[in-house]
PDB file of N, CA and C in Angstrom:
ATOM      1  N   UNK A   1     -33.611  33.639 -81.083  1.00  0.00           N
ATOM      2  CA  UNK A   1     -32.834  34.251 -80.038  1.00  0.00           C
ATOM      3  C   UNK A   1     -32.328  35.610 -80.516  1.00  0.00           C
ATOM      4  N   UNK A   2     -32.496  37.044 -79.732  1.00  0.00           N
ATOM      5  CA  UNK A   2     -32.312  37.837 -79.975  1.00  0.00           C
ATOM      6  C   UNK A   2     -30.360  38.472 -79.709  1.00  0.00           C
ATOM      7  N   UNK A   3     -30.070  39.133 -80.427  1.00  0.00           N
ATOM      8  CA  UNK A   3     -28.375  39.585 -80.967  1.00  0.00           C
ATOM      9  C   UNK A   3     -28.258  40.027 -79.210  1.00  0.00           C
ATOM     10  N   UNK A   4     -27.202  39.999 -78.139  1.00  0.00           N
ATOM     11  CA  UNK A   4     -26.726  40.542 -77.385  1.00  0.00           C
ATOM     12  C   UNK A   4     -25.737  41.897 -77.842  1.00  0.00           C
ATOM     13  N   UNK A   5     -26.067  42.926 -77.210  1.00  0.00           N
ATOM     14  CA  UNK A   5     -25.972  44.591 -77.068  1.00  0.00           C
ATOM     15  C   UNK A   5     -24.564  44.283 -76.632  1.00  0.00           C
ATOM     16  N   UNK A   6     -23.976  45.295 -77.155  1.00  0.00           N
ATOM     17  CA  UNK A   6     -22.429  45.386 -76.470  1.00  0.00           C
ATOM     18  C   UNK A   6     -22.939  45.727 -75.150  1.00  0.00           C
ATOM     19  N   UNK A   7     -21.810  45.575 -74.280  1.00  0.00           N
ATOM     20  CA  UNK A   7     -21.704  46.846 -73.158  1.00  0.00           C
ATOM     21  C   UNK A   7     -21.484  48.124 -73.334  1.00  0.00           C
ATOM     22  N   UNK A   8     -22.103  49.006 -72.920  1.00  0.00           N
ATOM     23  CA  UNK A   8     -21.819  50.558 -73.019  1.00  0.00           C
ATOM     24  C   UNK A   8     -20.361  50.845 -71.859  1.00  0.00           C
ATOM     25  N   UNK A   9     -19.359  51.405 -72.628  1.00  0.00           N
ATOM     26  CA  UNK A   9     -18.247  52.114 -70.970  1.00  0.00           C
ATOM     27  C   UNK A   9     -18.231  53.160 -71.703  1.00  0.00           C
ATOM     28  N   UNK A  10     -18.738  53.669 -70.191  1.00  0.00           N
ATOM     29  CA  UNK A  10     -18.807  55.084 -70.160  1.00  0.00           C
ATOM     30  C   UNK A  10     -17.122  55.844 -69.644  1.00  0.00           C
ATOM     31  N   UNK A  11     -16.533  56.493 -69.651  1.00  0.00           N
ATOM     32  CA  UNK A  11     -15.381  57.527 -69.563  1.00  0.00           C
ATOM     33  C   UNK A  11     -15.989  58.697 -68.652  1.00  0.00           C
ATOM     34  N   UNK A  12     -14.911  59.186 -67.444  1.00  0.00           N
ATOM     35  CA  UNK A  12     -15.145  60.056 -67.011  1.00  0.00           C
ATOM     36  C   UNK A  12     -14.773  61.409 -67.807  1.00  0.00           C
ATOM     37  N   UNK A  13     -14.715  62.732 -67.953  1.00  0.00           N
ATOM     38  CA  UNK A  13     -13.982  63.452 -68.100  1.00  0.00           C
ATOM     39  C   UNK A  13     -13.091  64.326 -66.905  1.00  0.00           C
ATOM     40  N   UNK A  14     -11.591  64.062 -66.841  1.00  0.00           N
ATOM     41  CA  UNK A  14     -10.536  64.223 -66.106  1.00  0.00           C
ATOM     42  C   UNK A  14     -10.284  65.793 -66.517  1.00  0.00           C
ATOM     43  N   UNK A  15     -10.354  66.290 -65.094  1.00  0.00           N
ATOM     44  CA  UNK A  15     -10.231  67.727 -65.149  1.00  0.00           C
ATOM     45  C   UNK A  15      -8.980  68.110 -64.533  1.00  0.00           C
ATOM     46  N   UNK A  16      -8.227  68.787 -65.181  1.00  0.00           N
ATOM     47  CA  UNK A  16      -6.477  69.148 -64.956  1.00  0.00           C
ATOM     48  C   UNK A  16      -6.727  70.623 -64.649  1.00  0.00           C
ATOM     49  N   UNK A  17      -6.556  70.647 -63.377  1.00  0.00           N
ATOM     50  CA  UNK A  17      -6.637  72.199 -62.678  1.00  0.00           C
ATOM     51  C   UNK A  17      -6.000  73.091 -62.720  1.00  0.00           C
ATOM     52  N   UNK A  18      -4.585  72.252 -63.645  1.00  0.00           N
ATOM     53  CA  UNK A  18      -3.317  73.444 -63.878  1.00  0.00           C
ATOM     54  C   UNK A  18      -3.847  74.111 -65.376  1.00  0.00           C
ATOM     55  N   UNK A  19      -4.544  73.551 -66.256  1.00  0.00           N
ATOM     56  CA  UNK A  19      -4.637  74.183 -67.031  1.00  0.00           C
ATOM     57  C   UNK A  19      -6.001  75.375 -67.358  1.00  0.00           C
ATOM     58  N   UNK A  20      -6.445  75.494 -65.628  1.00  0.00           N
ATOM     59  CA  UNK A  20      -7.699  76.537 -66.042  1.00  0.00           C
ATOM     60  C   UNK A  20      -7.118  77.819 -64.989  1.00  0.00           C
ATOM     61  N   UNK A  21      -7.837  78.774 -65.590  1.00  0.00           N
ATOM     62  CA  UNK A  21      -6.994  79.945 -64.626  1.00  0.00           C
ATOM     63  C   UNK A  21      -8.145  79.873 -63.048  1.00  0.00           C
ATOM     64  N   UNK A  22      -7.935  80.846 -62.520  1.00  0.00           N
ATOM     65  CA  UNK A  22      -8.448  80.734 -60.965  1.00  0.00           C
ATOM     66  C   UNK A  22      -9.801  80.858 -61.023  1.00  0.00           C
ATOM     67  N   UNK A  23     -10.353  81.708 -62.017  1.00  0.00           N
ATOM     68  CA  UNK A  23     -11.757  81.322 -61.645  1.00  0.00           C
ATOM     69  C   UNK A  23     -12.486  80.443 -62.393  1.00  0.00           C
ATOM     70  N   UNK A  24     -12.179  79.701 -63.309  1.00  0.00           N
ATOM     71  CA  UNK A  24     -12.496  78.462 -64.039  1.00  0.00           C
ATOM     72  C   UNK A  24     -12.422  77.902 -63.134  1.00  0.00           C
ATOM     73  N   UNK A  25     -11.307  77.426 -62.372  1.00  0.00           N
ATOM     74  CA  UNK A  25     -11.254  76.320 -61.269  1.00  0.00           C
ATOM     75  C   UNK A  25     -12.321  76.852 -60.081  1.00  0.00           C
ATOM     76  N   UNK A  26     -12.387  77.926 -60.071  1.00  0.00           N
ATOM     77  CA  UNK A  26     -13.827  78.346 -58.767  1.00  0.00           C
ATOM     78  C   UNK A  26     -15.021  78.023 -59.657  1.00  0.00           C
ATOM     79  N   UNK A  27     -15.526  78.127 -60.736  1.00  0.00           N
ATOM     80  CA  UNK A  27     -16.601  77.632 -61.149  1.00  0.00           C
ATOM     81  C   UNK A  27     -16.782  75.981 -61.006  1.00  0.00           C
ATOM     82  N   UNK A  28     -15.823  75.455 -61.231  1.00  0.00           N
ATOM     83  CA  UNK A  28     -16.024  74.128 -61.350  1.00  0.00           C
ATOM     84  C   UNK A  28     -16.007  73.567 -60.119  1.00  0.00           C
ATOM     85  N   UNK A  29     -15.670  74.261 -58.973  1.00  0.00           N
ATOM     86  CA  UNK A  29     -15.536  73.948 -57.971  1.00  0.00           C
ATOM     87  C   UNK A  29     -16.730  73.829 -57.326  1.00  0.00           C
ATOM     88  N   UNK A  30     -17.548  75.394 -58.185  1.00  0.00           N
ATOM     89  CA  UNK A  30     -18.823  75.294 -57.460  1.00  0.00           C
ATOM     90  C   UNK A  30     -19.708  74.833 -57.849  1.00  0.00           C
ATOM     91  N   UNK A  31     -19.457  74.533 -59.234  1.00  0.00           N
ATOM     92  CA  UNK A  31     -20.710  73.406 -60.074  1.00  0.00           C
ATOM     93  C   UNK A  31     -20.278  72.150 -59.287  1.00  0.00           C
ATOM     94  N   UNK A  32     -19.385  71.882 -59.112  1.00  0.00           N
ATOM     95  CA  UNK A  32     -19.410  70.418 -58.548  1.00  0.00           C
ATOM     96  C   UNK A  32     -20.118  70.355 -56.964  1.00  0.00           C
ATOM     97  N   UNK A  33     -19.536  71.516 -56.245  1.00  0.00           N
ATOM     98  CA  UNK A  33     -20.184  71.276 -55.335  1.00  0.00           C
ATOM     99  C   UNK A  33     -22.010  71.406 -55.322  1.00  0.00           C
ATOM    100  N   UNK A  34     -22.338  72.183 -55.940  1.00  0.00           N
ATOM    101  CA  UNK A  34     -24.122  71.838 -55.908  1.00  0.00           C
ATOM    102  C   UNK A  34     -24.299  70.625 -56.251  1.00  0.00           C
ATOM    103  N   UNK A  35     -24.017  69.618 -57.499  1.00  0.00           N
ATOM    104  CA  UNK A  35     -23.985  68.918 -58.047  1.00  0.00           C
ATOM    105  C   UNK A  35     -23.898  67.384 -56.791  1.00  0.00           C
ATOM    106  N   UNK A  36     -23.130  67.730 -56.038  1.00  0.00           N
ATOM    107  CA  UNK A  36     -22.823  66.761 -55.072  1.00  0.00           C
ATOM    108  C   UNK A  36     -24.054  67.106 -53.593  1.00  0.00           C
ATOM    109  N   UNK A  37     -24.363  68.316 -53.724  1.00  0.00           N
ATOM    110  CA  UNK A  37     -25.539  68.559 -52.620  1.00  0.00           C
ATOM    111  C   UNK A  37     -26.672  68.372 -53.197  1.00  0.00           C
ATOM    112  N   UNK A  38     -26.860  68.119 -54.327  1.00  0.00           N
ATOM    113  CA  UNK A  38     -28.275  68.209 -54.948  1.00  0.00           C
ATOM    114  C   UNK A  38     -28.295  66.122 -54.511  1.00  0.00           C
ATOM    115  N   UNK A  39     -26.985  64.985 -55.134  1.00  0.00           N
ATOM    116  CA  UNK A  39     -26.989  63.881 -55.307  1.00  0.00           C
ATOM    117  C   UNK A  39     -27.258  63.531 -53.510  1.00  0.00           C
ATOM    118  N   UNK A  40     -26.948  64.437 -52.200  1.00  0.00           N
ATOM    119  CA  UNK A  40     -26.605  63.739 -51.243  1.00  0.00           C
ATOM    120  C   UNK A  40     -28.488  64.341 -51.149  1.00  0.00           C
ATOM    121  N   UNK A  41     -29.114  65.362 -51.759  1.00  0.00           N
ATOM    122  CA  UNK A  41     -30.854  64.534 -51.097  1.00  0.00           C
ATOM    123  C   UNK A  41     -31.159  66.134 -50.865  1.00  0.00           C
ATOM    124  N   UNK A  42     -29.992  67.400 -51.222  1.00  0.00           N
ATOM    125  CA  UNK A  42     -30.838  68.440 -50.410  1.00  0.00           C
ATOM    126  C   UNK A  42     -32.073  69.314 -51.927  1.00  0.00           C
ATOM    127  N   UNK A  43     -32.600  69.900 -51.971  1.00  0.00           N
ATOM    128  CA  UNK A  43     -33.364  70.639 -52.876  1.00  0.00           C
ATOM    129  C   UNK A  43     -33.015  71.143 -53.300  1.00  0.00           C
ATOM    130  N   UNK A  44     -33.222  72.121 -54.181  1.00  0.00           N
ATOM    131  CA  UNK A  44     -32.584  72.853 -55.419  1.00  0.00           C
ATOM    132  C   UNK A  44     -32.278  74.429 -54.864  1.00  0.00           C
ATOM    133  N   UNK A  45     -33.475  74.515 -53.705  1.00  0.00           N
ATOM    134  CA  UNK A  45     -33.577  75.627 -53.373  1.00  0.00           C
ATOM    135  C   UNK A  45     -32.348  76.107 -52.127  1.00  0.00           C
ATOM    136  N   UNK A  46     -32.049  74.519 -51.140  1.00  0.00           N
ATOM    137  CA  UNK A  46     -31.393  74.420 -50.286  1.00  0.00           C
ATOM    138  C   UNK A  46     -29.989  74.474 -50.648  1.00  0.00           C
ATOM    139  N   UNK A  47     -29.602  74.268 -51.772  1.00  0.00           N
ATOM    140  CA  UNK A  47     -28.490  74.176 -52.610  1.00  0.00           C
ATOM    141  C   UNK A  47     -27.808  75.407 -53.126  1.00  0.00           C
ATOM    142  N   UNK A  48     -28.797  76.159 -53.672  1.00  0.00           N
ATOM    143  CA  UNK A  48     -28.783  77.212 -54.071  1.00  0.00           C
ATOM    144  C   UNK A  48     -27.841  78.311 -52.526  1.00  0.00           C
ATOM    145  N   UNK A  49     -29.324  78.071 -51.764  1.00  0.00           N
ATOM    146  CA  UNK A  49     -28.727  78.930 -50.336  1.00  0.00           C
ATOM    147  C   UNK A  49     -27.028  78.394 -49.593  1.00  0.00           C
ATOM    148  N   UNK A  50     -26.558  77.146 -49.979  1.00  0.00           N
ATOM    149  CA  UNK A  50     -25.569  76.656 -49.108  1.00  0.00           C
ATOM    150  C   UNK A  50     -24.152  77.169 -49.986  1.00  0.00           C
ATOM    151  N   UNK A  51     -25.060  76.803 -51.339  1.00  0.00           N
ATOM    152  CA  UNK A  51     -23.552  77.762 -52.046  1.00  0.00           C
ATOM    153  C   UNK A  51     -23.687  79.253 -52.881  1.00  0.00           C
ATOM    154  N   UNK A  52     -24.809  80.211 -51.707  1.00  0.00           N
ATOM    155  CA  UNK A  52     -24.619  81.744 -51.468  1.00  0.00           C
ATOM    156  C   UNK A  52     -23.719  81.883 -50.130  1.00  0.00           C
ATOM    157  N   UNK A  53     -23.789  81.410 -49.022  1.00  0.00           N
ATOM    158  CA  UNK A  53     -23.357  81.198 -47.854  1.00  0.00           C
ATOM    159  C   UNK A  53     -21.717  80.527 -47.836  1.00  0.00           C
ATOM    160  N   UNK A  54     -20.662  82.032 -48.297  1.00  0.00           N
ATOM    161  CA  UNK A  54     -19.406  81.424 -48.525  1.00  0.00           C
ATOM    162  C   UNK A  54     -18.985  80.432 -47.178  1.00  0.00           C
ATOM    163  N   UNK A  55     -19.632  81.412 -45.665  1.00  0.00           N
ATOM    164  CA  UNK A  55     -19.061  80.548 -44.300  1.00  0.00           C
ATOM    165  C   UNK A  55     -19.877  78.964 -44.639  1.00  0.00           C
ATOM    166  N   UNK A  56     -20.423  78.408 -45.191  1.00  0.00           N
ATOM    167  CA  UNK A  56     -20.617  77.184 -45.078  1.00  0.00           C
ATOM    168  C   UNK A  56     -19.626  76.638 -46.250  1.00  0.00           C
ATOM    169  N   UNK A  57     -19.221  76.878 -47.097  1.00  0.00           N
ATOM    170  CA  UNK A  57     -18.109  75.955 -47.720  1.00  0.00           C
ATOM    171  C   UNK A  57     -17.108  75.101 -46.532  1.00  0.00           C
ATOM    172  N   UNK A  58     -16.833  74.422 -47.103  1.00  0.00           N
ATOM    173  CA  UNK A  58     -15.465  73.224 -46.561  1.00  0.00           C
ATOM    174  C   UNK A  58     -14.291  74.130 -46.682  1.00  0.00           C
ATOM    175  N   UNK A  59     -13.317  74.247 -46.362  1.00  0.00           N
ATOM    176  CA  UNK A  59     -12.108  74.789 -46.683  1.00  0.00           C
ATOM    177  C   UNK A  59     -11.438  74.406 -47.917  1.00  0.00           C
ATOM    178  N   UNK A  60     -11.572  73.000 -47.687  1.00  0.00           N
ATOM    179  CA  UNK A  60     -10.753  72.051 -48.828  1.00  0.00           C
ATOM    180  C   UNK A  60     -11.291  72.187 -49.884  1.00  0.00           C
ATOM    181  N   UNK A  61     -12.743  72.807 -50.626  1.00  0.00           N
ATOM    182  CA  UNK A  61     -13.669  73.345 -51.807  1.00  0.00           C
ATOM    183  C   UNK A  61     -12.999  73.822 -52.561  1.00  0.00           C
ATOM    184  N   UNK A  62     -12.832  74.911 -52.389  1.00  0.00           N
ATOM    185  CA  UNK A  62     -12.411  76.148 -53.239  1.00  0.00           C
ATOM    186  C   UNK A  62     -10.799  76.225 -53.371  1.00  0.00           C
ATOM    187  N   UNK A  63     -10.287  76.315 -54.266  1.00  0.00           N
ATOM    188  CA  UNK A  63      -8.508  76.141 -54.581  1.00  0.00           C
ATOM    189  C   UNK A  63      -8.159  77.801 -53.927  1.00  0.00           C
ATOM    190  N   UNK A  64      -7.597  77.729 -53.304  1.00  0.00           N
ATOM    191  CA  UNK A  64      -6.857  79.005 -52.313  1.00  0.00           C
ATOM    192  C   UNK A  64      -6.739  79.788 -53.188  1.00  0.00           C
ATOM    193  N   UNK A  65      -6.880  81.004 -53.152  1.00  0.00           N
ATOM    194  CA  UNK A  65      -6.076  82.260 -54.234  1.00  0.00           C
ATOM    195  C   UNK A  65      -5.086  82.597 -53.282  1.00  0.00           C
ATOM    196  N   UNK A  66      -3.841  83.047 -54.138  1.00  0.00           N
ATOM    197  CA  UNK A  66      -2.980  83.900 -53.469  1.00  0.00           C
ATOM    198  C   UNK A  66      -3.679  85.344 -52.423  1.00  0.00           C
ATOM    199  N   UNK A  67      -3.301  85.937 -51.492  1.00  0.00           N
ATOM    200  CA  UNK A  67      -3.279  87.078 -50.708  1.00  0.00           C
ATOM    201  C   UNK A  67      -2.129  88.163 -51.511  1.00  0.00           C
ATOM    202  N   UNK A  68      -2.589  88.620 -52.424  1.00  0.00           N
ATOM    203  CA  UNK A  68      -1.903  89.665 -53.208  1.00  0.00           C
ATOM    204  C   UNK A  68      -2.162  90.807 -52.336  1.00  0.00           C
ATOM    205  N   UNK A  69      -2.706  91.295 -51.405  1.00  0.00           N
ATOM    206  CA  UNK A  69      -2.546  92.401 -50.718  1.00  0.00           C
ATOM    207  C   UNK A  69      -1.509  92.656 -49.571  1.00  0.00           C
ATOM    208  N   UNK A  70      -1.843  91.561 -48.842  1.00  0.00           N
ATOM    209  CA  UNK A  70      -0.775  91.687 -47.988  1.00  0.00           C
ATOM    210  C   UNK A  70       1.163  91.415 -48.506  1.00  0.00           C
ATOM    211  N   UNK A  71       1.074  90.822 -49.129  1.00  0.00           N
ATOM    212  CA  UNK A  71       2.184  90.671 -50.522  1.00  0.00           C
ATOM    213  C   UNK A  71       2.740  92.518 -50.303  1.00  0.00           C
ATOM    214  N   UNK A  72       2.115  93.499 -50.614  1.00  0.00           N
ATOM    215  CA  UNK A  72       2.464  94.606 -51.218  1.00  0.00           C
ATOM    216  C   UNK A  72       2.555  95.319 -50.164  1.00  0.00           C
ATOM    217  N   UNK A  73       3.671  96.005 -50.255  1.00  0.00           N
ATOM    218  CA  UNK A  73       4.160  97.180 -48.903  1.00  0.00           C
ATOM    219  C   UNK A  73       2.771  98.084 -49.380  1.00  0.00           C
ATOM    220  N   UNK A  74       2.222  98.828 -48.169  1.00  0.00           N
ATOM    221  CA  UNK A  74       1.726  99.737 -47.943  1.00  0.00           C
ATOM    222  C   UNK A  74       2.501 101.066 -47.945  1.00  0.00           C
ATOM    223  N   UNK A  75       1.986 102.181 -48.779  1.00  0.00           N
ATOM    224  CA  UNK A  75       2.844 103.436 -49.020  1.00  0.00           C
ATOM    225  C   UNK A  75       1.354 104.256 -48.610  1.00  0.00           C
ATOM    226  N   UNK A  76       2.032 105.404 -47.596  1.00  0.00           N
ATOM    227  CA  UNK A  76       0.929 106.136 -46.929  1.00  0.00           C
ATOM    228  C   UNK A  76       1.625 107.532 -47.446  1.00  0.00           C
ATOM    229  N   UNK A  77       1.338 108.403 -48.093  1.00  0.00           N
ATOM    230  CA  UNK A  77       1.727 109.711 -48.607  1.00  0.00           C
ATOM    231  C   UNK A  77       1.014 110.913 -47.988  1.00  0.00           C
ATOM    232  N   UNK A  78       0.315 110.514 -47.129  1.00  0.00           N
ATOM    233  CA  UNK A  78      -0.945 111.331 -46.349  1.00  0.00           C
ATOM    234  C   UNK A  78       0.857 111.927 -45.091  1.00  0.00           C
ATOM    235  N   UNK A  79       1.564 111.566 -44.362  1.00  0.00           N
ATOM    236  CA  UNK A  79       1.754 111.628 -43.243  1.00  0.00           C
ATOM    237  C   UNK A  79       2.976 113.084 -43.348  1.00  0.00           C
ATOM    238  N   UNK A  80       2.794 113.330 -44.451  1.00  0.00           N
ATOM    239  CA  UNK A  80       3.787 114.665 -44.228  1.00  0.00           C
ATOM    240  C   UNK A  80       2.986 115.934 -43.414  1.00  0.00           C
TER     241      UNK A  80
END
């Protein structure tokens, strides 16, 4: 009778979003998302095109950046 194999457990790795700056968290955002279009069946090529095409993202994808422009008074020095 041959020795029984442990079980293998596998571990996810847990990704803490506070500790990457904004575009770490946009990369991973977008590796995950191909990653999840490639598993639901689409092609490599179709994948490629869905995440060039920012209007097809989800909203909920991508972690918001601040609007630092509108934030800042506008100074027009032209109007004298």
């Amino acid at each position: 009778m041959t020795a029984k194999k442990k079980p293998v457990t596998r571990t996810k790795k847990v990704i803490d979003l506070d500790s990457y700056s904004a575009l770490d968290a946009y990369c991973i955002a977008i590796n995950e998302y191909f990653k999840s279009l490639r598993r639901a069946g689409f092609s490599e090529t179709h994948a490629f095109w869905l995440i060039g095409d920012r209007d097809a993202y989800p909203d909920w994808i991508l972690p918001t950046l601040p609007n630092k422009i509108d934030s800042q008074p506008y100074e027009d020095d032209d109007e004298d």
